[in-house]
PDB file of N, CA and C in Angstrom:
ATOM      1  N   UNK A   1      15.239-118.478  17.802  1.00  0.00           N
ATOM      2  CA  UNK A   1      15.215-119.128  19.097  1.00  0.00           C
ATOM      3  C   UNK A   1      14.912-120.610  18.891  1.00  0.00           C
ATOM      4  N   UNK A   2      15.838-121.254  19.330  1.00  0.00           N
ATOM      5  CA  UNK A   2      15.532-122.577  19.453  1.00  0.00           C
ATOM      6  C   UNK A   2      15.645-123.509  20.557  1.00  0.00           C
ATOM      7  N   UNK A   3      14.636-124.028  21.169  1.00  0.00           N
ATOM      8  CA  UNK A   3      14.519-125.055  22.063  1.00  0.00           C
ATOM      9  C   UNK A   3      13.394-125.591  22.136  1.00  0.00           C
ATOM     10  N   UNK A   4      13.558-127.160  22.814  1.00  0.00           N
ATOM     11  CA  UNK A   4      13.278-128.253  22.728  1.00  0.00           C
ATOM     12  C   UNK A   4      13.151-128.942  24.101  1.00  0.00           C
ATOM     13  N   UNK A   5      11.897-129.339  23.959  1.00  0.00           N
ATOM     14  CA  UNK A   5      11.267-129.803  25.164  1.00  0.00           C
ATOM     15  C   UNK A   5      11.405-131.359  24.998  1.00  0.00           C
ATOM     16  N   UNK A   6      11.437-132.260  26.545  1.00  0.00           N
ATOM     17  CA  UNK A   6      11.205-133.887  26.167  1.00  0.00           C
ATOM     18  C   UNK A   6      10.623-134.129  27.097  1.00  0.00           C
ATOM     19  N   UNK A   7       9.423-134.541  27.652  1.00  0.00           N
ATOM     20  CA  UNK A   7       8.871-135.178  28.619  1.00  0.00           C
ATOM     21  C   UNK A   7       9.597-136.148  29.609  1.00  0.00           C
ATOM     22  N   UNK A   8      10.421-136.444  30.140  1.00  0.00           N
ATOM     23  CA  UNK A   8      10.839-137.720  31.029  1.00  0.00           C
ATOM     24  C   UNK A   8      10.359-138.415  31.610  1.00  0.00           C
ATOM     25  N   UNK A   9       9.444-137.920  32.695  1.00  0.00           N
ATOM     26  CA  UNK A   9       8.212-138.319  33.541  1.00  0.00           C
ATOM     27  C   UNK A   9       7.182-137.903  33.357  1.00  0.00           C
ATOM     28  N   UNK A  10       6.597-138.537  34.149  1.00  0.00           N
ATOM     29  CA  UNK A  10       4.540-137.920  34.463  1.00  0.00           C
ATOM     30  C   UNK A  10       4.424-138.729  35.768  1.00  0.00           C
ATOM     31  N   UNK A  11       4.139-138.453  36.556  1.00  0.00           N
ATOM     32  CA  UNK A  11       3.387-139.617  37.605  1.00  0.00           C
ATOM     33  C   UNK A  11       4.171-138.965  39.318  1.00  0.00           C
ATOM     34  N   UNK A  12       3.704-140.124  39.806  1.00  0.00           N
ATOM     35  CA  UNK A  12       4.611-140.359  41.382  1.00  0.00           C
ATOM     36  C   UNK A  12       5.785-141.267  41.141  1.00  0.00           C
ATOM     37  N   UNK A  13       6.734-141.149  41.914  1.00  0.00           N
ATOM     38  CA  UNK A  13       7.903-141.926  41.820  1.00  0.00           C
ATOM     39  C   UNK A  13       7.572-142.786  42.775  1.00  0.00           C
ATOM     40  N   UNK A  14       6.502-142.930  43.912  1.00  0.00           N
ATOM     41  CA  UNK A  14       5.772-143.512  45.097  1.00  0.00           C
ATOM     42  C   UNK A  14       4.814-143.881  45.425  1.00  0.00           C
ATOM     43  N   UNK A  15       4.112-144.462  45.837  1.00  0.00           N
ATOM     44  CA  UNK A  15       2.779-144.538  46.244  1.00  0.00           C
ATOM     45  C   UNK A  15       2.988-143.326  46.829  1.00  0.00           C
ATOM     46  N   UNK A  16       1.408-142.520  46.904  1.00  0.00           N
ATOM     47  CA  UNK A  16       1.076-142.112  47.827  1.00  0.00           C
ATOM     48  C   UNK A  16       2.023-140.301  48.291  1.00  0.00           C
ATOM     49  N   UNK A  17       2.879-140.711  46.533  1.00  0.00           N
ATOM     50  CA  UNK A  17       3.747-139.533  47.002  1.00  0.00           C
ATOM     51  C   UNK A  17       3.533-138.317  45.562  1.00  0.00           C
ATOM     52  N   UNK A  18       4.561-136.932  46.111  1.00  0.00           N
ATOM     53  CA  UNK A  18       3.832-135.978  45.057  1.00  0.00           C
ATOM     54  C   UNK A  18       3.937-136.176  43.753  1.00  0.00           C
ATOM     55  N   UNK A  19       2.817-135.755  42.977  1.00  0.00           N
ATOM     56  CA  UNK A  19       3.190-135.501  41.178  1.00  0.00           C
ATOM     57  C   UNK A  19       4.097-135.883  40.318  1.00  0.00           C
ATOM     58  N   UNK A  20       4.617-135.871  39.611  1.00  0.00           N
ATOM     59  CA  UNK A  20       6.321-135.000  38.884  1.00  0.00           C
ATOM     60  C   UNK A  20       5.566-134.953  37.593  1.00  0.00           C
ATOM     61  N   UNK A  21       5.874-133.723  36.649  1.00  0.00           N
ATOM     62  CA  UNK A  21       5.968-133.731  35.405  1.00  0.00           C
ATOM     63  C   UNK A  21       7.396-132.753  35.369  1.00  0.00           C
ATOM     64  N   UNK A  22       8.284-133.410  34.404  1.00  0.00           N
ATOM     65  CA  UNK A  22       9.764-133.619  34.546  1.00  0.00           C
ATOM     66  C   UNK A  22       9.762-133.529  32.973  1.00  0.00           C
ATOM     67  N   UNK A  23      10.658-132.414  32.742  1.00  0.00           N
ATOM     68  CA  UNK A  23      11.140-132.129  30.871  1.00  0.00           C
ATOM     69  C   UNK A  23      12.644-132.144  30.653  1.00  0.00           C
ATOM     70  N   UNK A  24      12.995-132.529  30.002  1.00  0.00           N
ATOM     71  CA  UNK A  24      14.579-131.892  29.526  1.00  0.00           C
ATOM     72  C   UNK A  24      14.659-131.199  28.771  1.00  0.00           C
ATOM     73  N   UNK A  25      15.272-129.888  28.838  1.00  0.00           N
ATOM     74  CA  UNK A  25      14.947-128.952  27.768  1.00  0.00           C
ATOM     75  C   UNK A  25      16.645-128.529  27.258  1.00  0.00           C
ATOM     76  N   UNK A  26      16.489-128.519  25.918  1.00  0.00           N
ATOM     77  CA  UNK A  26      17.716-127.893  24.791  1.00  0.00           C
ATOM     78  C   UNK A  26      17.194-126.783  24.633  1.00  0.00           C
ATOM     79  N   UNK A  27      18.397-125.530  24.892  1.00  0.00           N
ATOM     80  CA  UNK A  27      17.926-124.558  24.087  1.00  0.00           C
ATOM     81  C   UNK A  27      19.443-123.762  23.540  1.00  0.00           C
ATOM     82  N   UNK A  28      19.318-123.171  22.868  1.00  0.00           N
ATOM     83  CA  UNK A  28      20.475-122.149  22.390  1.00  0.00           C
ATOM     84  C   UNK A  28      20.433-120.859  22.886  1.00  0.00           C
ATOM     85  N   UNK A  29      19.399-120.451  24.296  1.00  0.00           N
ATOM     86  CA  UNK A  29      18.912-119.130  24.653  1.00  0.00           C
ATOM     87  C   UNK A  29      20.006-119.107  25.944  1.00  0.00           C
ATOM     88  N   UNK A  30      19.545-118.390  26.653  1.00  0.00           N
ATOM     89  CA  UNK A  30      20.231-118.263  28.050  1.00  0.00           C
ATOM     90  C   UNK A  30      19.209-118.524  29.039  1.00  0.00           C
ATOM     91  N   UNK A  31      19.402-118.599  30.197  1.00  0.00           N
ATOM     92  CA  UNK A  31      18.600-119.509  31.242  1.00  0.00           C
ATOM     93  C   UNK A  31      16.941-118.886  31.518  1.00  0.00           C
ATOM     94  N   UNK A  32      17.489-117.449  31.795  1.00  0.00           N
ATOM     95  CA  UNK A  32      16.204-116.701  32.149  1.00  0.00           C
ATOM     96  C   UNK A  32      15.003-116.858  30.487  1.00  0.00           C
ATOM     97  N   UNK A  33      15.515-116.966  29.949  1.00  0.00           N
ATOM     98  CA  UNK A  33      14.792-117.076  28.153  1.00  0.00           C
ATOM     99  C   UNK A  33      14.214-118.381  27.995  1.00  0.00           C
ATOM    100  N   UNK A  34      15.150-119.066  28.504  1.00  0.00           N
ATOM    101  CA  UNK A  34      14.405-120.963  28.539  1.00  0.00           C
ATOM    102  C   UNK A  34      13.602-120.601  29.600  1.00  0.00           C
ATOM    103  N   UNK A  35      13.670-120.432  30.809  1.00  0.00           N
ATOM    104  CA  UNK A  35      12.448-120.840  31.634  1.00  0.00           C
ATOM    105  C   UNK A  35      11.104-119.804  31.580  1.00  0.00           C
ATOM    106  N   UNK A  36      11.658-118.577  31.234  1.00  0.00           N
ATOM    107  CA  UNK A  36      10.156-117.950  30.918  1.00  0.00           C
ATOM    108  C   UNK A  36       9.368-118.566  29.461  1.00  0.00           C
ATOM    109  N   UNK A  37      10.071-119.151  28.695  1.00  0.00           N
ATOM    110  CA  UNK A  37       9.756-120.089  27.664  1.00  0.00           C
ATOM    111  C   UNK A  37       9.068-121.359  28.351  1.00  0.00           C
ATOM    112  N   UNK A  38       9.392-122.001  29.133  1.00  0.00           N
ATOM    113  CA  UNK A  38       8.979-123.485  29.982  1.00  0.00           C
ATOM    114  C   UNK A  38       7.767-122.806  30.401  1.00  0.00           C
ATOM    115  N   UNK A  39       7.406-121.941  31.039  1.00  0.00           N
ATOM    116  CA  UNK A  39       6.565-121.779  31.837  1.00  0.00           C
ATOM    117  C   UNK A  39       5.346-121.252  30.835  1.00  0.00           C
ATOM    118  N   UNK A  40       5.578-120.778  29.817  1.00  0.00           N
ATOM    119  CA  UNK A  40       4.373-120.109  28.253  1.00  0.00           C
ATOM    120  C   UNK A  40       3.979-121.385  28.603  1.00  0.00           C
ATOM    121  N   UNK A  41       4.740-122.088  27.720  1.00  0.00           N
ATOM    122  CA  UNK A  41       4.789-123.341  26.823  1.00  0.00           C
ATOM    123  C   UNK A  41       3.887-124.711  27.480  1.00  0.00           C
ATOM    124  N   UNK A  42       5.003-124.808  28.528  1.00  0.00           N
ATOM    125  CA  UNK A  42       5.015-126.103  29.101  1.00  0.00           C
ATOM    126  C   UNK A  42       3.505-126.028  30.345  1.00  0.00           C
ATOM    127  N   UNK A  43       3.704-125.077  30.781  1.00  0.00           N
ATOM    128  CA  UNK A  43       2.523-125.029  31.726  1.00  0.00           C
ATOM    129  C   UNK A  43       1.724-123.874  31.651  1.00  0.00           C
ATOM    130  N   UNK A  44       1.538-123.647  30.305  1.00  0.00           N
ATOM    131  CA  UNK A  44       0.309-122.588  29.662  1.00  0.00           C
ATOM    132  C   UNK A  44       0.304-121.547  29.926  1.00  0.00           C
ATOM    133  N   UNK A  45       1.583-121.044  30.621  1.00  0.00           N
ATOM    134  CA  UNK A  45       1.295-119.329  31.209  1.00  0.00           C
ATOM    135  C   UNK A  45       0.776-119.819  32.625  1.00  0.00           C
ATOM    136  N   UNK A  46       0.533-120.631  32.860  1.00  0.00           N
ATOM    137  CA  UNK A  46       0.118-120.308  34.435  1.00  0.00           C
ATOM    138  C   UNK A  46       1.910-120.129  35.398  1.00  0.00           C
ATOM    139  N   UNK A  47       2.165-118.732  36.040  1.00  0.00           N
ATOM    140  CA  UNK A  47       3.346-118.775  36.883  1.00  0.00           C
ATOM    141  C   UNK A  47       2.890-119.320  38.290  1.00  0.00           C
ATOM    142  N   UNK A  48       4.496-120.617  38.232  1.00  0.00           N
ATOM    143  CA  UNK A  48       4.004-120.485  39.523  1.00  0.00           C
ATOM    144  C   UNK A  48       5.258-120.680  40.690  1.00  0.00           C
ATOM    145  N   UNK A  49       5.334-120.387  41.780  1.00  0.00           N
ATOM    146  CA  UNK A  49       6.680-120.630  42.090  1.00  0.00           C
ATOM    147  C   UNK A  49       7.937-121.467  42.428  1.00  0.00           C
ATOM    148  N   UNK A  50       8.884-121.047  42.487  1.00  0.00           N
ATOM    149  CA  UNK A  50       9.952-122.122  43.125  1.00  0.00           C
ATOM    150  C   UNK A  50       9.925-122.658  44.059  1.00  0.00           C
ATOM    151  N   UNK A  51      10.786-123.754  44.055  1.00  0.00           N
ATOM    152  CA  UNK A  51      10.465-124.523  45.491  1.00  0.00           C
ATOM    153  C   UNK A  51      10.227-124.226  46.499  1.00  0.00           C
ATOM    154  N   UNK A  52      12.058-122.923  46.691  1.00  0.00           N
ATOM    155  CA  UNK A  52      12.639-122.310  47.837  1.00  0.00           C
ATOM    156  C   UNK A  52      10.880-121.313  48.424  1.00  0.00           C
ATOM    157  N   UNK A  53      10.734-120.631  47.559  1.00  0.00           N
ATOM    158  CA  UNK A  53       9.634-119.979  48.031  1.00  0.00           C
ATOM    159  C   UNK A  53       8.074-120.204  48.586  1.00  0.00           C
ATOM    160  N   UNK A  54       7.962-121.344  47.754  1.00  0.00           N
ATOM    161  CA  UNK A  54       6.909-122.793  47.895  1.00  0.00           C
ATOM    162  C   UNK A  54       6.728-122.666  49.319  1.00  0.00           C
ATOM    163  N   UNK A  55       8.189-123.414  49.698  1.00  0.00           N
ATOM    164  CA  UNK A  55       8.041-123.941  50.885  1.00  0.00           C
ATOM    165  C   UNK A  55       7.992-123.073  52.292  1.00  0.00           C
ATOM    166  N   UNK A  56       9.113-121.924  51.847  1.00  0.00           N
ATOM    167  CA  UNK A  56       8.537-120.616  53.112  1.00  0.00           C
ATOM    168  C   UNK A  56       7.483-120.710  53.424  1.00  0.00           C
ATOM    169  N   UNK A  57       6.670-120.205  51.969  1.00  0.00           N
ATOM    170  CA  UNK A  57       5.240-119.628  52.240  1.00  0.00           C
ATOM    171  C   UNK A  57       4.791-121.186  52.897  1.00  0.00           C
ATOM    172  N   UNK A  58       4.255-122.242  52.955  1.00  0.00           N
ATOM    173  CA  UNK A  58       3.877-123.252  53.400  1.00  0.00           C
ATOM    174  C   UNK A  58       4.520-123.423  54.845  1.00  0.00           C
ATOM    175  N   UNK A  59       5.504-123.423  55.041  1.00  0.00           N
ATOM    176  CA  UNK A  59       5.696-123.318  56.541  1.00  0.00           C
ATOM    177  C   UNK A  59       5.127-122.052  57.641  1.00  0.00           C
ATOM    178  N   UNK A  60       5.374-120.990  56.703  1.00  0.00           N
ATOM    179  CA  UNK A  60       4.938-119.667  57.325  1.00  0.00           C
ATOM    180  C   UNK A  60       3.779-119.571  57.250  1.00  0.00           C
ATOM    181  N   UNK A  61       2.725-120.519  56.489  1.00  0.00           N
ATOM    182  CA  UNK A  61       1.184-120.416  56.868  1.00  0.00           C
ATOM    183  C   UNK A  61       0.601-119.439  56.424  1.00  0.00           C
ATOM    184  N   UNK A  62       1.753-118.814  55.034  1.00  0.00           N
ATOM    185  CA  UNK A  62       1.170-117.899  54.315  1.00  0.00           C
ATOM    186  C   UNK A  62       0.688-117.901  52.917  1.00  0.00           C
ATOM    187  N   UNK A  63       0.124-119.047  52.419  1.00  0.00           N
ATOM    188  CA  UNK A  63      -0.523-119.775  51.544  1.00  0.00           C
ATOM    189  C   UNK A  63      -1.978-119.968  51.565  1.00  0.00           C
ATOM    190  N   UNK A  64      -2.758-119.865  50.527  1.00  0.00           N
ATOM    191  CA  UNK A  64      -3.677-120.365  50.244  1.00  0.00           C
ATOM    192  C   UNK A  64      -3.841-121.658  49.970  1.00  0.00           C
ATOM    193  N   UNK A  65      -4.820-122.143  49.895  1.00  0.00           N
ATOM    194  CA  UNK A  65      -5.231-123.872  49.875  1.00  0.00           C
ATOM    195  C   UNK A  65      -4.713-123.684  48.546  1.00  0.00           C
ATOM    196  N   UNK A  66      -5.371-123.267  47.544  1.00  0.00           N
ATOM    197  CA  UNK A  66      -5.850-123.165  46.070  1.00  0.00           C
ATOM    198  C   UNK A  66      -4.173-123.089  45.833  1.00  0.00           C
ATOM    199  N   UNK A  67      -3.111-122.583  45.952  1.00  0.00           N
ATOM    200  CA  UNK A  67      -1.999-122.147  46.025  1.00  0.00           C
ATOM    201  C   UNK A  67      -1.281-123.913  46.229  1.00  0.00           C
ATOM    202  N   UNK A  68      -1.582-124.040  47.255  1.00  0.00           N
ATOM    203  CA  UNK A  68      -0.430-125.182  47.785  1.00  0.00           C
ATOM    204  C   UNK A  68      -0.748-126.256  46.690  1.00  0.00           C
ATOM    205  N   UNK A  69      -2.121-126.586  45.927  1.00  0.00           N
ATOM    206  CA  UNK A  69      -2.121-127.479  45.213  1.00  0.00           C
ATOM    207  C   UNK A  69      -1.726-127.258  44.130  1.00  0.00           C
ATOM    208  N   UNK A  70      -1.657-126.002  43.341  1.00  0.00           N
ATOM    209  CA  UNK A  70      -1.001-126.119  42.291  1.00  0.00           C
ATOM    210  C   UNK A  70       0.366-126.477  42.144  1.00  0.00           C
ATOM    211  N   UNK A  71       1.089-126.270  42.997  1.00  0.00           N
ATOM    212  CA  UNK A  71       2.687-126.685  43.422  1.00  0.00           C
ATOM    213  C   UNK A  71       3.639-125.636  42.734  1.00  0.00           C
ATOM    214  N   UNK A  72       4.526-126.455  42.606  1.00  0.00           N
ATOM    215  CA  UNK A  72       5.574-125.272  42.519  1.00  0.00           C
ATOM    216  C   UNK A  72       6.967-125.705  40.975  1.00  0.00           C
ATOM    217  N   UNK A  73       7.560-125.084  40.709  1.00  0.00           N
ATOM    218  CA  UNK A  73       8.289-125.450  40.351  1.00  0.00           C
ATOM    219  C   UNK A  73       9.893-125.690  40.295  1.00  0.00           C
ATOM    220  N   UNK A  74      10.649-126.240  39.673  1.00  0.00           N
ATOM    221  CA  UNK A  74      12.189-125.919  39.983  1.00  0.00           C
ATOM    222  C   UNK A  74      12.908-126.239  38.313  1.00  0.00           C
ATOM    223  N   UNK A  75      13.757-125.197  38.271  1.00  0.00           N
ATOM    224  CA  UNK A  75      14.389-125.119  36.916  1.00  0.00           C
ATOM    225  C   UNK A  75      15.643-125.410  37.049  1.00  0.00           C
ATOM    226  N   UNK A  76      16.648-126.365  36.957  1.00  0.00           N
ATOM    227  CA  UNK A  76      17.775-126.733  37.100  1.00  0.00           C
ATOM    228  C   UNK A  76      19.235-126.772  35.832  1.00  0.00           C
ATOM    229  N   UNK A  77      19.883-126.145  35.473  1.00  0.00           N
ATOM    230  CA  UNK A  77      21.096-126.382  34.230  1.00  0.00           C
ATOM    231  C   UNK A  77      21.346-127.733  34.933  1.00  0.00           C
ATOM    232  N   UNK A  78      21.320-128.327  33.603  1.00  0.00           N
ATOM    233  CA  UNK A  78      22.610-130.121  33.359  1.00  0.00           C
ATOM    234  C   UNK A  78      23.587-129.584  33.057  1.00  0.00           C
ATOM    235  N   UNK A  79      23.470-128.893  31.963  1.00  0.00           N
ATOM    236  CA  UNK A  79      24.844-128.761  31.261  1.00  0.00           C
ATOM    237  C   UNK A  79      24.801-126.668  30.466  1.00  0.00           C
ATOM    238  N   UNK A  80      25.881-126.972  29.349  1.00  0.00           N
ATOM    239  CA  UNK A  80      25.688-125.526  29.093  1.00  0.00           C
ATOM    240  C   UNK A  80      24.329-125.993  27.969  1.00  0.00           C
ATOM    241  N   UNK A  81      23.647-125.249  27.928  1.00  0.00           N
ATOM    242  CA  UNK A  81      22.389-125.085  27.035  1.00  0.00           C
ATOM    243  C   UNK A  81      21.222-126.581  27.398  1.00  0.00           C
ATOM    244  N   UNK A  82      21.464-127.424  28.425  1.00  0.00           N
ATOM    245  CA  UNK A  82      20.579-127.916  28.467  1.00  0.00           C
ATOM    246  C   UNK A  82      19.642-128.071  29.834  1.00  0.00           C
ATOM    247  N   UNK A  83      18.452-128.101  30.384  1.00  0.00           N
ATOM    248  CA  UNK A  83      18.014-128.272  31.537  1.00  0.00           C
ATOM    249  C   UNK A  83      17.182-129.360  31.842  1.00  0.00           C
ATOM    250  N   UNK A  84      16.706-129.157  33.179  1.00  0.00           N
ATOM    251  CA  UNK A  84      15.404-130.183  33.683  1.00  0.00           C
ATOM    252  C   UNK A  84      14.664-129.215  34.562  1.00  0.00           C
ATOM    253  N   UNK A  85      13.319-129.135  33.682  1.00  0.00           N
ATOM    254  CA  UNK A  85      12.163-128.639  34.266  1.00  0.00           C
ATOM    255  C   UNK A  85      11.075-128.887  34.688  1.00  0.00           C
ATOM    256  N   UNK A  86      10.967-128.921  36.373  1.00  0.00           N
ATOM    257  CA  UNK A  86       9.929-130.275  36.661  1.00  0.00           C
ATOM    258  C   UNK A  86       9.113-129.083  37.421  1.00  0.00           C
ATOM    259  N   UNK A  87       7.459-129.541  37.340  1.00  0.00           N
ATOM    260  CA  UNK A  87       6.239-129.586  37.765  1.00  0.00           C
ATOM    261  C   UNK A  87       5.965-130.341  38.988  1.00  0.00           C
ATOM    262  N   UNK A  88       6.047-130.202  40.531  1.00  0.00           N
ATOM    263  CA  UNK A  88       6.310-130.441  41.274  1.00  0.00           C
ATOM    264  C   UNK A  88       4.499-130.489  41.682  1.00  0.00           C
ATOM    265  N   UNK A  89       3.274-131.130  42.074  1.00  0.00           N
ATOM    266  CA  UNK A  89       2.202-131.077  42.489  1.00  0.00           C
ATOM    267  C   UNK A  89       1.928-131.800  43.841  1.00  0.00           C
ATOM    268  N   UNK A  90       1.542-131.278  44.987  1.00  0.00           N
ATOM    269  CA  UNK A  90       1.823-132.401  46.237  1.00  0.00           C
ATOM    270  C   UNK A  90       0.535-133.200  46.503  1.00  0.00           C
ATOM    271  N   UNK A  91       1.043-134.154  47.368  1.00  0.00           N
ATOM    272  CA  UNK A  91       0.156-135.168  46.950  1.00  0.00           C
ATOM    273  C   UNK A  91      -1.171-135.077  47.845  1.00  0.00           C
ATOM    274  N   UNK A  92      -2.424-135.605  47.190  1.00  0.00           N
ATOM    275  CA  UNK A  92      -3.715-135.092  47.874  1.00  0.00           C
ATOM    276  C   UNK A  92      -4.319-136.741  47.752  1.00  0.00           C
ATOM    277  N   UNK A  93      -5.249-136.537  49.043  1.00  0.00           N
ATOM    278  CA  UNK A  93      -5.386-138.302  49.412  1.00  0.00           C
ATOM    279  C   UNK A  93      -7.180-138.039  48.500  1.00  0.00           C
TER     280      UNK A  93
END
């Protein structure tokens, strides 16, 4: 198994606005294999969810505090074998 992580970002793209930690990842696996890999790796085993679901639960008021701050994530293909895997954290004053 081979893949390869690159940091792109860290920070806000904004004042005042959410997180990003943002990777590009190579791998020679298939999608579901890279991102349960991203998620060991990259964010220690902690799972946490996708946007789409993120945001239900946050509108539907079916979230915990402790929950909404850890944020969420989103796993996207660029190309064949390569992605962008960003750490999405919202922003707290």
């Amino acid at each position: 198994m081979i893949i390869e992580a690159k940091k792109i970002h860290a920070g806000q793209y904004k004042p005042y606005g959410d997180s990003y930690d943002v990777w590009e990842v190579k791998s020679s696996e298939d999608k579901p294999t890279t991102e349960a890999w991203c998620v060991e790796e990259l964010l220690k085993g902690k799972p946490l969810p996708d946007e789409q679901t993120f945001l239900h639960k946050w509108r539907n008021n079916e979230m915990e505090y402790s929950d909404y701050f850890r944020g969420y994530v989103k796993f996207e293909s660029i190309s064949d074998g390569e992605y962008r895997f960003t750490h999405v954290m919202p922003f707290t004053d």
